[in-house]
N, C-alpha and C. Protein backbone atom coordinates (compact mmCIF):
# COMPACT_ATOMS: atom_id res chain seq x y z
N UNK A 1 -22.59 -19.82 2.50
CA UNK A 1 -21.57 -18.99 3.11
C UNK A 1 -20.33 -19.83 3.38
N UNK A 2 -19.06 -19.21 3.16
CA UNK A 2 -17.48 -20.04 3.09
C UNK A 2 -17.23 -19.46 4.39
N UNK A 3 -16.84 -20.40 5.52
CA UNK A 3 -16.39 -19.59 6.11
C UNK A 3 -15.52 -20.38 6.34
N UNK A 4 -13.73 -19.60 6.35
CA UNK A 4 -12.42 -19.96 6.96
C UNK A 4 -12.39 -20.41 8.05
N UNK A 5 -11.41 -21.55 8.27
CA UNK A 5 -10.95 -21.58 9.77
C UNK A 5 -9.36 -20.94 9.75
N UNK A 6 -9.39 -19.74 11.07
CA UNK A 6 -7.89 -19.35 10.90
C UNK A 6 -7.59 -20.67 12.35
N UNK A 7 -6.34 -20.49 11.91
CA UNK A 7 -5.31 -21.90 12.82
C UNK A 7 -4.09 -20.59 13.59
N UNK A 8 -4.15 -20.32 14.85
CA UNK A 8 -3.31 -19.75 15.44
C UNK A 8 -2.07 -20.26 15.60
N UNK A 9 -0.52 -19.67 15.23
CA UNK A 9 0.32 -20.16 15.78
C UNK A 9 0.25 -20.41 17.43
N UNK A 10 1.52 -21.15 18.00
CA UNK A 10 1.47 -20.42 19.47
C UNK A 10 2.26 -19.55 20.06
N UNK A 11 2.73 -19.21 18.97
CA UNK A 11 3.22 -18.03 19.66
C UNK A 11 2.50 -16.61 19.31
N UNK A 12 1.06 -17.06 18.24
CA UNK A 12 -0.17 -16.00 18.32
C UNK A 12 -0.89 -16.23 19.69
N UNK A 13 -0.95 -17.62 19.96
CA UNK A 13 -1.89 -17.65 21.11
C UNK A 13 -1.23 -17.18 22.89
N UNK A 14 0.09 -17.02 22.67
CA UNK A 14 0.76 -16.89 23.73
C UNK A 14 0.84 -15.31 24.07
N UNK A 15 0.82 -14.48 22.25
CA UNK A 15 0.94 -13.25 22.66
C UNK A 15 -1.10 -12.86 23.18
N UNK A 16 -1.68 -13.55 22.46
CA UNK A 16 -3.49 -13.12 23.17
C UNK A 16 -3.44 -12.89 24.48
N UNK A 17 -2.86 -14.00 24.71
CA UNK A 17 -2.96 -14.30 26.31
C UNK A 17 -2.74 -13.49 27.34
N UNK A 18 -1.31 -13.23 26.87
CA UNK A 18 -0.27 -11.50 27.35
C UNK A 18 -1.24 -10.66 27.41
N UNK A 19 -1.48 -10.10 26.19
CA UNK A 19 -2.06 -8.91 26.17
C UNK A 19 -3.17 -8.95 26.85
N UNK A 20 -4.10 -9.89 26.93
CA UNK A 20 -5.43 -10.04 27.89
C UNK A 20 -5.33 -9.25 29.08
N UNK A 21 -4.14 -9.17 29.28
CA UNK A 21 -3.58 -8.41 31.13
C UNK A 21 -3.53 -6.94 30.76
N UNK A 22 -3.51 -6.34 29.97
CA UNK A 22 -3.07 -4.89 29.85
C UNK A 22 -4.64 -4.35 29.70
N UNK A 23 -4.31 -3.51 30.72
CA UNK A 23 -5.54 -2.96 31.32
C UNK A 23 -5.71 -1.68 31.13
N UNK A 24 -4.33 -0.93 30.70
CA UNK A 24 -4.10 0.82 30.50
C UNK A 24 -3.69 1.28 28.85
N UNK A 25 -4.30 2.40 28.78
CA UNK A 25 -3.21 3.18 27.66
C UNK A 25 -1.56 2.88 28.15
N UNK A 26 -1.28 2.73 29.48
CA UNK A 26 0.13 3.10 29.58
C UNK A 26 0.69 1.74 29.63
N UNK A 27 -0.10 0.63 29.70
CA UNK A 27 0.59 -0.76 29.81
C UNK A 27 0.43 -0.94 28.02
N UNK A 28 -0.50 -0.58 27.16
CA UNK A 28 -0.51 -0.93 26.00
C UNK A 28 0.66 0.00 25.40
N UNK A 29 0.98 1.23 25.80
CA UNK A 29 2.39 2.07 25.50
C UNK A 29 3.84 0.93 25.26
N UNK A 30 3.80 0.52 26.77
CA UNK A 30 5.32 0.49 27.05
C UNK A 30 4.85 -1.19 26.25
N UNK A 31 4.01 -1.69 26.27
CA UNK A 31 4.20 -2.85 24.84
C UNK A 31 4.52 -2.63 23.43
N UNK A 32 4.22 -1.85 23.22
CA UNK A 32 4.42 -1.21 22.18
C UNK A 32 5.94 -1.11 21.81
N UNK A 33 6.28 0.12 23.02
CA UNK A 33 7.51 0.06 23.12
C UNK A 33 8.56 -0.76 23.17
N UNK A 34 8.28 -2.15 23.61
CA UNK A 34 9.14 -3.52 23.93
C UNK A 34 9.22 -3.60 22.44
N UNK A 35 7.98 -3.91 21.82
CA UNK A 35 7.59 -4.62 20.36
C UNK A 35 8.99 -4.07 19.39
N UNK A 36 8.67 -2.64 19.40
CA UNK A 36 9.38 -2.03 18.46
C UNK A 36 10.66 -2.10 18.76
N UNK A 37 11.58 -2.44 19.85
CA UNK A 37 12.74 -2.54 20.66
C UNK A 37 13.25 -4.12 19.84
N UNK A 38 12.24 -4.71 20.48
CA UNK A 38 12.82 -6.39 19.70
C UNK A 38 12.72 -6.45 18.49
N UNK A 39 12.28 -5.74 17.72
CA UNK A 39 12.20 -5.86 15.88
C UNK A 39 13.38 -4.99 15.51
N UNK A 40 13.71 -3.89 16.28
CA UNK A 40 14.61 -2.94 15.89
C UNK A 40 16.26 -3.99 16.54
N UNK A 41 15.98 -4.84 17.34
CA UNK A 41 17.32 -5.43 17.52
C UNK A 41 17.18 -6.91 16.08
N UNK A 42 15.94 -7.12 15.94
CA UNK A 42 16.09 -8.05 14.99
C UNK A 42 16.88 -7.43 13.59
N UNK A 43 16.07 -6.77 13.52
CA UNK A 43 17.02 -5.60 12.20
C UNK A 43 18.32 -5.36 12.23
N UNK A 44 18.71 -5.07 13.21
CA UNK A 44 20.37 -5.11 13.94
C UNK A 44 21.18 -6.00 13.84
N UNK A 45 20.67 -7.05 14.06
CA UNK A 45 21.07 -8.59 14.08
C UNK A 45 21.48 -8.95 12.67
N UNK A 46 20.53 -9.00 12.04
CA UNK A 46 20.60 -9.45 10.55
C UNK A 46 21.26 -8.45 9.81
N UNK A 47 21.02 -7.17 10.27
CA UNK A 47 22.40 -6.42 9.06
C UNK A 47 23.91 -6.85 9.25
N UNK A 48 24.21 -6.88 11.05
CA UNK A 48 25.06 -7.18 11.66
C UNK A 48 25.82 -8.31 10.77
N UNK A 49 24.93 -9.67 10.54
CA UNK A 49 24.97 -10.82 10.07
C UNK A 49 25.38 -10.52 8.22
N UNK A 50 24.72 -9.86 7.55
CA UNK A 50 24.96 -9.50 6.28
C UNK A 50 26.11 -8.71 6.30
N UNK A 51 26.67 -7.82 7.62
CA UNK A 51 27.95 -7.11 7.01
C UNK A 51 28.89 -7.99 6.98
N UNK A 52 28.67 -9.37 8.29
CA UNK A 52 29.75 -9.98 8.38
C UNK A 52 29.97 -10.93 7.36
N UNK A 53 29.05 -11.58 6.63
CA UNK A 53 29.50 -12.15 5.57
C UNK A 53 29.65 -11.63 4.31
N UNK A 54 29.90 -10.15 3.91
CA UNK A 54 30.04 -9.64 3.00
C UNK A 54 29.07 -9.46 1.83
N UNK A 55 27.73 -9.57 2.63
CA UNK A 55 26.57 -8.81 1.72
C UNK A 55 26.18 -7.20 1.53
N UNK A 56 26.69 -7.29 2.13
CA UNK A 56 26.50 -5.66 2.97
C UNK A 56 27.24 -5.34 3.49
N UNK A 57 28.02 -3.73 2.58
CA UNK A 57 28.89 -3.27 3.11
C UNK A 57 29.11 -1.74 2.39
N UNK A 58 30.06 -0.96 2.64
CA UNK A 58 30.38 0.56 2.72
C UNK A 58 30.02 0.75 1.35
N UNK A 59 30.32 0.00 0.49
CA UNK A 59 30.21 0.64 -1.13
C UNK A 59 28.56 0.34 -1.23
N UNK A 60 27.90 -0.58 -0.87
CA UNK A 60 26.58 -1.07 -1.43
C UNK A 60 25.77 -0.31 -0.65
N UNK A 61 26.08 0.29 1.04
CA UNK A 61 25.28 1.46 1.59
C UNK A 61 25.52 2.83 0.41
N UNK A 62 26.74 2.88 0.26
CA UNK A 62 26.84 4.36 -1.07
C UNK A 62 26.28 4.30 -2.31
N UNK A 63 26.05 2.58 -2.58
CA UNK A 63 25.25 3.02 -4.12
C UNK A 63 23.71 2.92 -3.54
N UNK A 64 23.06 2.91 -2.51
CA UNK A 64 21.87 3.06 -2.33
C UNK A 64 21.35 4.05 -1.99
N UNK A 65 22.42 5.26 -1.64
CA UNK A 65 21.95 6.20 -0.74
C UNK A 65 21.32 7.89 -2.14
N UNK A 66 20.36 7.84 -1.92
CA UNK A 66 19.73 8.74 -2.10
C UNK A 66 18.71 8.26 -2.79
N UNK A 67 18.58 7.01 -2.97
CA UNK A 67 18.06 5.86 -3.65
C UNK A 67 16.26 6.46 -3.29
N UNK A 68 15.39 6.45 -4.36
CA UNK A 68 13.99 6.01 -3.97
C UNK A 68 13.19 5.71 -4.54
N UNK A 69 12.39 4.94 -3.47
CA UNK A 69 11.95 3.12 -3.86
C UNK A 69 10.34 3.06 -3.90
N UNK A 70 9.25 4.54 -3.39
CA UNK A 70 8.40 4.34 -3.39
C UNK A 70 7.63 3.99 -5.32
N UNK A 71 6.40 3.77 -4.65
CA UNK A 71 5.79 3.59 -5.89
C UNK A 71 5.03 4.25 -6.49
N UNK A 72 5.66 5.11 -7.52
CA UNK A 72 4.84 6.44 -8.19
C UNK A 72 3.42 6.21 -8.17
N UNK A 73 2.61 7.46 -8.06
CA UNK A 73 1.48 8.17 -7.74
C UNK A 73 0.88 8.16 -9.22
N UNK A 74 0.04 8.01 -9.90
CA UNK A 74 -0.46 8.76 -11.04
C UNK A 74 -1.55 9.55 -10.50
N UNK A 75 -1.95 10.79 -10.74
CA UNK A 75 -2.44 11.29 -10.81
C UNK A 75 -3.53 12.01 -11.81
């Protein structure tokens, strides 16, 4: 039998730790809620960052828009 060793970052072991304390549906909610808050400003950030150096901008949002990207189904 192979068995892996996983190697935690620490900032995996810092979030274990956190969460060890949440004791409710409603404390695991409003984490949730933080989570998705700080990824949605990370996202913010970095477009922010791409408009300002001219990666991203009004014409390249218009040639994407109606754009789609999933990956066909065969059936």
């Amino acid at each position: 039998m192979n068995m892996e060793t996983i190697t935690f970052s620490p900032a995996q072991v810092h979030v274990f730790n956190l969460v060890s304390h949440i004791k409710s549906a409603l404390g695991l909610e409003q984490l949730r809620e933080q989570l998705a808050a700080f990824y949605a400003k990370q996202v913010d950030d970095e477009m922010d960052a791409l408009w300002e150096s001219g990666q991203w901008d009004e014409k390249r949002m218009n040639e994407l828009r109606g754009s789609h990207f999933r990956t066909p189904y065969n059936k």
